[in-house]
Protein backbone atom coordinates (compact mmCIF):
# COMPACT_ATOMS: atom_id res chain seq x y z
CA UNK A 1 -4.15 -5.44 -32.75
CA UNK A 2 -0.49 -6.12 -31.86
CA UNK A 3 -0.18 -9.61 -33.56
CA UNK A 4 3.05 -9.91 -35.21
CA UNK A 5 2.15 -11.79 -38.53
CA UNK A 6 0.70 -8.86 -40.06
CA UNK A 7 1.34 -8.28 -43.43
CA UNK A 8 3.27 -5.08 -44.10
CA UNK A 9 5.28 -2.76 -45.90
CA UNK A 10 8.62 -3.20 -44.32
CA UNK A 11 10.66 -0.23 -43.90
CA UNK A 12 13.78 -2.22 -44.03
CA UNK A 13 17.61 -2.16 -45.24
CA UNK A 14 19.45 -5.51 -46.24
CA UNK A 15 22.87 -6.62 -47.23
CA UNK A 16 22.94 -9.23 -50.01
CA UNK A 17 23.61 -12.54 -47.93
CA UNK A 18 27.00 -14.29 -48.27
CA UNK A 19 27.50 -18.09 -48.19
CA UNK A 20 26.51 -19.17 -44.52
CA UNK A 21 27.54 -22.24 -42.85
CA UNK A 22 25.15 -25.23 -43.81
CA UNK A 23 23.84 -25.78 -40.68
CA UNK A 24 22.73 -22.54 -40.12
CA UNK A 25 19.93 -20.66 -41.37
CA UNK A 26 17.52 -17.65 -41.27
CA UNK A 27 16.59 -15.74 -37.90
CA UNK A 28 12.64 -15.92 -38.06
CA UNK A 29 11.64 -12.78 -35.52
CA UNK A 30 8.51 -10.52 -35.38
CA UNK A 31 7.33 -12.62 -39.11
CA UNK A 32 10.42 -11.05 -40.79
CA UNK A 33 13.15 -13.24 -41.85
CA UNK A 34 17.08 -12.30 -41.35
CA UNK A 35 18.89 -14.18 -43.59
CA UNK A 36 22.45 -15.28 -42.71
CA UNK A 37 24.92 -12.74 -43.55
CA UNK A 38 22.72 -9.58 -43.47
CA UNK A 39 21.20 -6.60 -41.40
CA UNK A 40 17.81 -5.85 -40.85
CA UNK A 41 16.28 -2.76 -39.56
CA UNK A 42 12.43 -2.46 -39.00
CA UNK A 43 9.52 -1.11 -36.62
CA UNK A 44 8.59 -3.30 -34.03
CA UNK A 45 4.88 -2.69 -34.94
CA UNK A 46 3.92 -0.72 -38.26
CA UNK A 47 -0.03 -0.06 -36.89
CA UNK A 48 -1.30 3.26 -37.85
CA UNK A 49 -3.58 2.72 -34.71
CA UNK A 50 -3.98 5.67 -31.72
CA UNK A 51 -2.08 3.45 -29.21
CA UNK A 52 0.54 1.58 -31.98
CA UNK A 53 2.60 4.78 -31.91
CA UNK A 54 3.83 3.38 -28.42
CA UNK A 55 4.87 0.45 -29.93
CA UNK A 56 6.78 1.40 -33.28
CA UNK A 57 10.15 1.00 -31.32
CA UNK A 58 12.95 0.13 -34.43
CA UNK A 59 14.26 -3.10 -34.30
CA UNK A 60 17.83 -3.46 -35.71
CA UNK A 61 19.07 -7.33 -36.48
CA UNK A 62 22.34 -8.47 -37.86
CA UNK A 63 22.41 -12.17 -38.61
CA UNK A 64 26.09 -13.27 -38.94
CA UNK A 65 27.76 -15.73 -42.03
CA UNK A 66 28.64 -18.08 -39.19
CA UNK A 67 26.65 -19.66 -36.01
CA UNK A 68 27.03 -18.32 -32.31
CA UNK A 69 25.38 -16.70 -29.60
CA UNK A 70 22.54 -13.77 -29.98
CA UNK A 71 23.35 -10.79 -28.04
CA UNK A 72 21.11 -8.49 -27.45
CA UNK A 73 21.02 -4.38 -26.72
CA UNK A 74 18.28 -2.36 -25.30
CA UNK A 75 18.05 1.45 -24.64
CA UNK A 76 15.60 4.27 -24.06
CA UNK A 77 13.47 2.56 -21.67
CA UNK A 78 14.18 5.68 -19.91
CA UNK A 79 12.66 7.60 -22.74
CA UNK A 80 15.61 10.75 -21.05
CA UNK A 81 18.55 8.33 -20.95
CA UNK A 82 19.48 9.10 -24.28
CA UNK A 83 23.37 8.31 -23.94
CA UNK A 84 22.19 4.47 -24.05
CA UNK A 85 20.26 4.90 -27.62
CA UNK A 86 23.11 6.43 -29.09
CA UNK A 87 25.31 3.37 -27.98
CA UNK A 88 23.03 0.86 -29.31
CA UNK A 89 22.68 2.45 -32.61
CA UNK A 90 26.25 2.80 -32.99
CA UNK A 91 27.29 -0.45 -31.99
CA UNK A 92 24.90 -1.84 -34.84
CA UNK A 93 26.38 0.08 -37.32
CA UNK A 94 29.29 -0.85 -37.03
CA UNK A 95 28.68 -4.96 -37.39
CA UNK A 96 29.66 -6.83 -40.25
CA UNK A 97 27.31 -9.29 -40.48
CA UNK A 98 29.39 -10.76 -43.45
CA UNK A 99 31.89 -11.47 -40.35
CA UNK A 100 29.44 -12.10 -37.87
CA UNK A 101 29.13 -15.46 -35.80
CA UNK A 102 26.11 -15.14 -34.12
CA UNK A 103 23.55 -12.73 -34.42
CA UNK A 104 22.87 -9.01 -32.65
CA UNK A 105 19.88 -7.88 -31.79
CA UNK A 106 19.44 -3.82 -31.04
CA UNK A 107 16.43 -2.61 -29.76
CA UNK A 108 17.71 1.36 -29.55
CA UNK A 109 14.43 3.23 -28.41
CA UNK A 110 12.00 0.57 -26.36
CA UNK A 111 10.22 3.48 -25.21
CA UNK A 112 9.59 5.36 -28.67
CA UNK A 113 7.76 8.01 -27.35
CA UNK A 114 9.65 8.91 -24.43
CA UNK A 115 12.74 8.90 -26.60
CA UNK A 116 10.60 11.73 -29.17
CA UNK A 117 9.32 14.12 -26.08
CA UNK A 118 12.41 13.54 -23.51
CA UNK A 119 10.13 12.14 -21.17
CA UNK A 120 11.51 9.53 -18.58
CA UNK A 121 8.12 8.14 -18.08
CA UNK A 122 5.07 6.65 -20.05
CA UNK A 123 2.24 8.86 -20.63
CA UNK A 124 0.36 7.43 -18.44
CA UNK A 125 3.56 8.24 -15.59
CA UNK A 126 4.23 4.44 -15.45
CA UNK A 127 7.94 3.46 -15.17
CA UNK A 128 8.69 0.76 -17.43
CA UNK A 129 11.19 -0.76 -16.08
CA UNK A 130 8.63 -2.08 -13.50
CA UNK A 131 6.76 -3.39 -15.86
CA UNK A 132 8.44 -6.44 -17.26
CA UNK A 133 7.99 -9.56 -17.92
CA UNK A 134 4.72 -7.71 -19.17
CA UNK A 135 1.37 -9.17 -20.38
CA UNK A 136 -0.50 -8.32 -23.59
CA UNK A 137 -3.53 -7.32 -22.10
CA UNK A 138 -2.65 -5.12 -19.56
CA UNK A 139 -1.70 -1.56 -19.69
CA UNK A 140 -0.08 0.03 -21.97
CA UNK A 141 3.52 -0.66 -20.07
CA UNK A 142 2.80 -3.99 -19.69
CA UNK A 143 1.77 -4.29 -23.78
CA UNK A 144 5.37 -2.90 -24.19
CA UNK A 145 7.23 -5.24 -21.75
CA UNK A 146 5.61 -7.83 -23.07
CA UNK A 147 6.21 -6.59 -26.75
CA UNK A 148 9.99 -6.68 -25.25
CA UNK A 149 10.19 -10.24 -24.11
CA UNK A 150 8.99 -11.44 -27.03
CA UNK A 151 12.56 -10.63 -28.71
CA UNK A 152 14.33 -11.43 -25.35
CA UNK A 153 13.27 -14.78 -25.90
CA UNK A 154 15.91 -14.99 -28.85
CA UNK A 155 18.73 -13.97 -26.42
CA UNK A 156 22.06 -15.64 -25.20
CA UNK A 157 22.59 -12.64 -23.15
CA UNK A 158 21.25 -8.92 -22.66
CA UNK A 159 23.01 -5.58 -22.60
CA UNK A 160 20.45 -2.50 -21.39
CA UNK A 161 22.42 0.77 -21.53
CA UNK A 162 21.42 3.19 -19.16
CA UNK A 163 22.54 6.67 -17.57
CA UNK A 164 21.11 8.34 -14.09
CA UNK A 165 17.92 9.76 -13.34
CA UNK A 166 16.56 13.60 -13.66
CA UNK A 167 19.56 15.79 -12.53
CA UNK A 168 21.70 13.20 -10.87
CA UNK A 169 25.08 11.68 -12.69
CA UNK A 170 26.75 7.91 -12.71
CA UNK A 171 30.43 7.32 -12.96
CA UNK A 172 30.33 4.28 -16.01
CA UNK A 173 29.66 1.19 -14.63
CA UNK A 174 27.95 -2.14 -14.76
CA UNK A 175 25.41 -3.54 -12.77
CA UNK A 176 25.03 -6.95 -12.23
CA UNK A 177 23.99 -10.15 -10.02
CA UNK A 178 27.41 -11.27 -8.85
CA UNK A 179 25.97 -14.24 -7.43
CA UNK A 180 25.28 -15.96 -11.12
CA UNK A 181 28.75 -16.74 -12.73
CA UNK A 182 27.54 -16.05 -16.11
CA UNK A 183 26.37 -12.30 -15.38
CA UNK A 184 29.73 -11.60 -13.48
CA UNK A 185 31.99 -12.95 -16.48
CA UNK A 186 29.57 -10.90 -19.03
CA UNK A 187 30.19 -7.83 -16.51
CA UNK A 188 33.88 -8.11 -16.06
CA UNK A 189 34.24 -8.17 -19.74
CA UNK A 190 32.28 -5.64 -20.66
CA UNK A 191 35.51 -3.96 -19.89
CA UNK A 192 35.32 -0.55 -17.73
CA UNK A 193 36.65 -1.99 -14.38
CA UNK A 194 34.10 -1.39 -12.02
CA UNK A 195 30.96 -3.62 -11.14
CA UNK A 196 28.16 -2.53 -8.69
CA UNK A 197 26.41 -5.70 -7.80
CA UNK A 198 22.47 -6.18 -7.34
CA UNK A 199 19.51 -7.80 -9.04
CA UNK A 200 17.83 -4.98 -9.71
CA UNK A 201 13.95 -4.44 -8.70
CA UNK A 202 11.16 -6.77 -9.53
CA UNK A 203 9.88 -5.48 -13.23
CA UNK A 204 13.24 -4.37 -14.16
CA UNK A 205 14.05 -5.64 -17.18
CA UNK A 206 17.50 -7.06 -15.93
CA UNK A 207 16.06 -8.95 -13.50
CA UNK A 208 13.43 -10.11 -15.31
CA UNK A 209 15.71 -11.07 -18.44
CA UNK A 210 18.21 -13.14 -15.93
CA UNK A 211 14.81 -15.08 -13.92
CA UNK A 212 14.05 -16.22 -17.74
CA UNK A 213 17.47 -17.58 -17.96
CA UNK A 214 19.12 -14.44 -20.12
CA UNK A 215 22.32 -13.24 -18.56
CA UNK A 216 21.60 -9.11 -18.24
CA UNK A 217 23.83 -6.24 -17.19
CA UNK A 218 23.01 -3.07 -17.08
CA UNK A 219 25.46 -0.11 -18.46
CA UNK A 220 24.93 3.04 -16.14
CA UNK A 221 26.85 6.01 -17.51
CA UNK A 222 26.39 10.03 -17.31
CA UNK A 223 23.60 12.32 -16.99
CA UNK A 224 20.34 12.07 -18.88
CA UNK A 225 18.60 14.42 -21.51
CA UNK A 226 22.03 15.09 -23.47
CA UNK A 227 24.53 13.04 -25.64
CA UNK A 228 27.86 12.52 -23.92
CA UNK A 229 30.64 11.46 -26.51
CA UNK A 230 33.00 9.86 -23.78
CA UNK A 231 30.06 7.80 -22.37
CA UNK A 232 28.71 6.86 -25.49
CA UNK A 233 32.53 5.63 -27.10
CA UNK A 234 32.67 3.78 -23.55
CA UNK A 235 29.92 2.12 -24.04
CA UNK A 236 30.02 0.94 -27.57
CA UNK A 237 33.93 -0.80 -26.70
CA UNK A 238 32.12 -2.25 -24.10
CA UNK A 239 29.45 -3.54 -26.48
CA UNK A 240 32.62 -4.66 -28.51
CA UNK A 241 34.11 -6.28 -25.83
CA UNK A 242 31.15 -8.13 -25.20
CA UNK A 243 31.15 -9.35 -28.53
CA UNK A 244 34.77 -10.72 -28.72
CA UNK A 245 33.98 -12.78 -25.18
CA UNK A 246 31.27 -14.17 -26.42
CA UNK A 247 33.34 -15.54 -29.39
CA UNK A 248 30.76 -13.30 -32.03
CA UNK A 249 33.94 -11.48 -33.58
CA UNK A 250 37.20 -11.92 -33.99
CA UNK A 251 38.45 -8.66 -32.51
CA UNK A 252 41.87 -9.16 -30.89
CA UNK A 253 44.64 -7.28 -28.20
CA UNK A 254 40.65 -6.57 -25.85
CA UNK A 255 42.91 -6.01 -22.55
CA UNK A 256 39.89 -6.06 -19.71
CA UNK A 257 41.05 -3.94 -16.71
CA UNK A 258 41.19 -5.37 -13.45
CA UNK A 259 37.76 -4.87 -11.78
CA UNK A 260 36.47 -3.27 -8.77
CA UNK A 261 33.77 -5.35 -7.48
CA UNK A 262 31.33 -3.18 -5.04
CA UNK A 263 28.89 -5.38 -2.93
CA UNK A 264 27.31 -2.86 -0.94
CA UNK A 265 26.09 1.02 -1.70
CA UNK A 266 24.44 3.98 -0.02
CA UNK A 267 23.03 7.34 -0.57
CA UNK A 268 24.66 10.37 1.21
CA UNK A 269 21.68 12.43 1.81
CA UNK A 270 20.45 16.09 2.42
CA UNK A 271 19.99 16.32 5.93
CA UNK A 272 16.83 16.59 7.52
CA UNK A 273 15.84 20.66 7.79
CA UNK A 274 18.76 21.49 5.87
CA UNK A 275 17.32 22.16 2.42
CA UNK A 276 18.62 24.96 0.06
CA UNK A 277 21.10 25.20 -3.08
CA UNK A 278 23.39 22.25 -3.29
CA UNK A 279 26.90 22.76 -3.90
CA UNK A 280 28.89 19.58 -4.56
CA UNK A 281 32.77 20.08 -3.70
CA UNK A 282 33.89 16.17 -4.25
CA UNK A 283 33.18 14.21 -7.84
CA UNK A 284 32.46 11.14 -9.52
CA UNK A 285 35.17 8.49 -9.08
CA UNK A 286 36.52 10.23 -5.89
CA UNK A 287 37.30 7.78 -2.99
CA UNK A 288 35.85 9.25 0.59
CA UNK A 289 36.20 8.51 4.40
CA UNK A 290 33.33 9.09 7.00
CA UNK A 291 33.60 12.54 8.13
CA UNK A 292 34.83 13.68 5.11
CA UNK A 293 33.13 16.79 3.61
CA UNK A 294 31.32 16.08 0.02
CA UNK A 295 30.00 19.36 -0.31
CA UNK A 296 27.40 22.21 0.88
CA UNK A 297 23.83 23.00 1.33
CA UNK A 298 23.09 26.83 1.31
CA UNK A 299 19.87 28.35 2.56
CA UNK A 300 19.55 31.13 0.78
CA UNK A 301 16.65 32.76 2.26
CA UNK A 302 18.22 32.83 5.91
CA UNK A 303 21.81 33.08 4.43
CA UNK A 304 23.40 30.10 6.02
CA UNK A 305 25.61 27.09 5.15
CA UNK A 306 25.91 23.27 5.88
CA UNK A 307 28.42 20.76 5.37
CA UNK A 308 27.66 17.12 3.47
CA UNK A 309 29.58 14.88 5.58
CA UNK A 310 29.96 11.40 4.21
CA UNK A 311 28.79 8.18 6.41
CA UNK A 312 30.47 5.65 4.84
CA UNK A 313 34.31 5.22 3.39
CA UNK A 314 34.26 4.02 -0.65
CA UNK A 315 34.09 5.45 -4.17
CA UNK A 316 31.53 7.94 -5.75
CA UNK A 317 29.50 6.26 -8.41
CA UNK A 318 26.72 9.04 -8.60
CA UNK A 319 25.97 12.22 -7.51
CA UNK A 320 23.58 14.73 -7.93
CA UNK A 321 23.94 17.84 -10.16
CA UNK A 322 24.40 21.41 -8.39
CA UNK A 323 20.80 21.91 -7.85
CA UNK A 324 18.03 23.44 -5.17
CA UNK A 325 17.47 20.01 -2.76
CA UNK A 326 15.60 19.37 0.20
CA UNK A 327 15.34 17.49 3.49
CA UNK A 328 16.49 13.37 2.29
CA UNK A 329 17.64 14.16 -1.09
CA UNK A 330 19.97 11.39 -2.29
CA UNK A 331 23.22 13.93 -2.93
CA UNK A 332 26.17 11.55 -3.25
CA UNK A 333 25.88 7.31 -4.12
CA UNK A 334 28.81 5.40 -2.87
CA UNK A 335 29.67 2.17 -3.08
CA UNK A 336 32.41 -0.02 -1.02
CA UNK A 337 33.87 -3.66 -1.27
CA UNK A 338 32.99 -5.97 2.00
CA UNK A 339 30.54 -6.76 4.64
CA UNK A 340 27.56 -4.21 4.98
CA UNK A 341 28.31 -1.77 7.34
């Protein structure tokens, strides 16, 4: 039912093409055909079918005059994180593929549905980003990852924009394996000047991506179920910046900003019995000591107050919002430079 070589009605745009160099021709993906020097938007899967709607995620191509590297953006596998869609439809838009050396690939909204209903999850409450490298005949996650790697494939490297979970925020940042020189150049020159290093879990799609030999960071900015203009203008220079390292544009005067590397994190939590209303005092991008007080938790049905002391000295890359809490809730993420505590 998924096979790619239907034959359908595209719902397409195109630029005319422009003279390309002789040695390179049209991008072949999905059994549409991106000629040199034009954009191409589609669905990944045009299937009027009950389950198909899960897999009509758009799939934006630019295929430059000139040969280089295929980059890659993904968003909304979070169907909630909708800062991340925003940046990867902008970011398309504003290619010239008529300047272009390379080719970019956008896949905006990899989980469609989520995207439509604001729903983090599946329907079926499956995360999936624990689902990939996928397989075709598995559930309906693992159809979806594996729709995914099918255009991953195509890749010289992977951007997947990202903000935090349900009520929590992230300063803008990239994650990233620091250990693989490749990821840590594509993370420094993304551009924003900090890098939180890790792998990411098994199924992720950034870990996945880099085991199949795709460099992958992950841009982690904001709060989810809203659009965030500063976030979203972040991330598309980064996106931009991306582009000039990889030598897919000519854009000139990128200065990157020296960058904080952060090897280690941990969550301040609630502590245990000490549930109630959470009241945050310090902020994103703050730098904190042990024993330094983050904020409170109020009980308010026996009218009392406690302090969130920190446990470790380093900056605030993610918080949670003001918000009811109980006993373990991650409240403040920070992140340090050196040997594990």
């Amino acid at each position: 039912m998924y096979r790619t070589t239907l034959v359908v009605l595209l719902l397409a745009t195109a630029m005319h093409p422009v003279r390309a160099a002789d040695d390179w021709n049209a991008l072949e993906l999905l059994g549409r055909t991106i000629e040199p020097g034009t954009k191409l938007k589609f669905p990944y899967i045009p299937d009027r079918s009950f389950e198909a709607s899960y897999l009509n995620t758009p799939v934006f191509v630019a295929r430059g005059a000139e040969p280089g590297p295929t980059l890659c953006l993904t968003a909304g596998v979070h169907g909630d994180e909708l800062n991340g869609v925003e940046v990867a439809r902008r970011a398309f838009s504003r290619v010239d593929a008529a300047s272009l050396r390379g080719t970019l690939i956008a896949l905006p909204a990899i989980n469609a549905e989520g995207v439509r209903s604001g729903s983090r999850y599946l329907s079926d409450r499956r995360d999936l980003n624990r689902a990939f490298p996928g397989n075709q005949r598995g559930s309906i996650a693992s159809v979806i990852a594996h729709a995914v790697f099918e255009v991953i494939g195509h890749c010289s490297a992977l951007v997947d924009l990202h903000t935090a979970s349900n009520n929590r925020a992230n300063l803008p940042q990239i994650r990233a394996d620091i250990a693989d020189p490749d990821i840590l150049e594509l993370a420094i020159h993304f551009g924003l000047g900090i890098v939180v290093a890790g792998k990411g879990p098994d199924g992720s799609l950034r870990r996945e991506a880099a085991k199949a030999g795709v460099p992958a960071i992950i841009y982690e900015a904001g709060e989810p179920y809203r659009f965030q203009e500063d976030e979203i203008d972040r991330g598309v220079e980064g996106v931009e910046n991306v582009m000039a390292y990889l030598e897919m544009t000519d854009r000139r005067g990128v200065e990157i900003p020296r960058t904080r590397v952060y090897e280690n994190t941990r969550w301040v939590r609630a502590s245990n019995g000490r549930g109630g209303f959470f009241f945050p005092s310090a902020g994103l991008g703050d730098v904190v000591e042990p024993g330094q007080v983050l904020g409170r938790v109020v009980d308010p049905f026996m009218d009392t107050s406690f302090e969130v002391v920190s446990t470790v000295s380093g900056e605030i890359i993610g918080m949670s919002v003001p918000q009811p809490v109980l006993s373990g809730y991650a409240l403040f993420h920070v992140a340090w430079h050196g040997d594990e505590d």
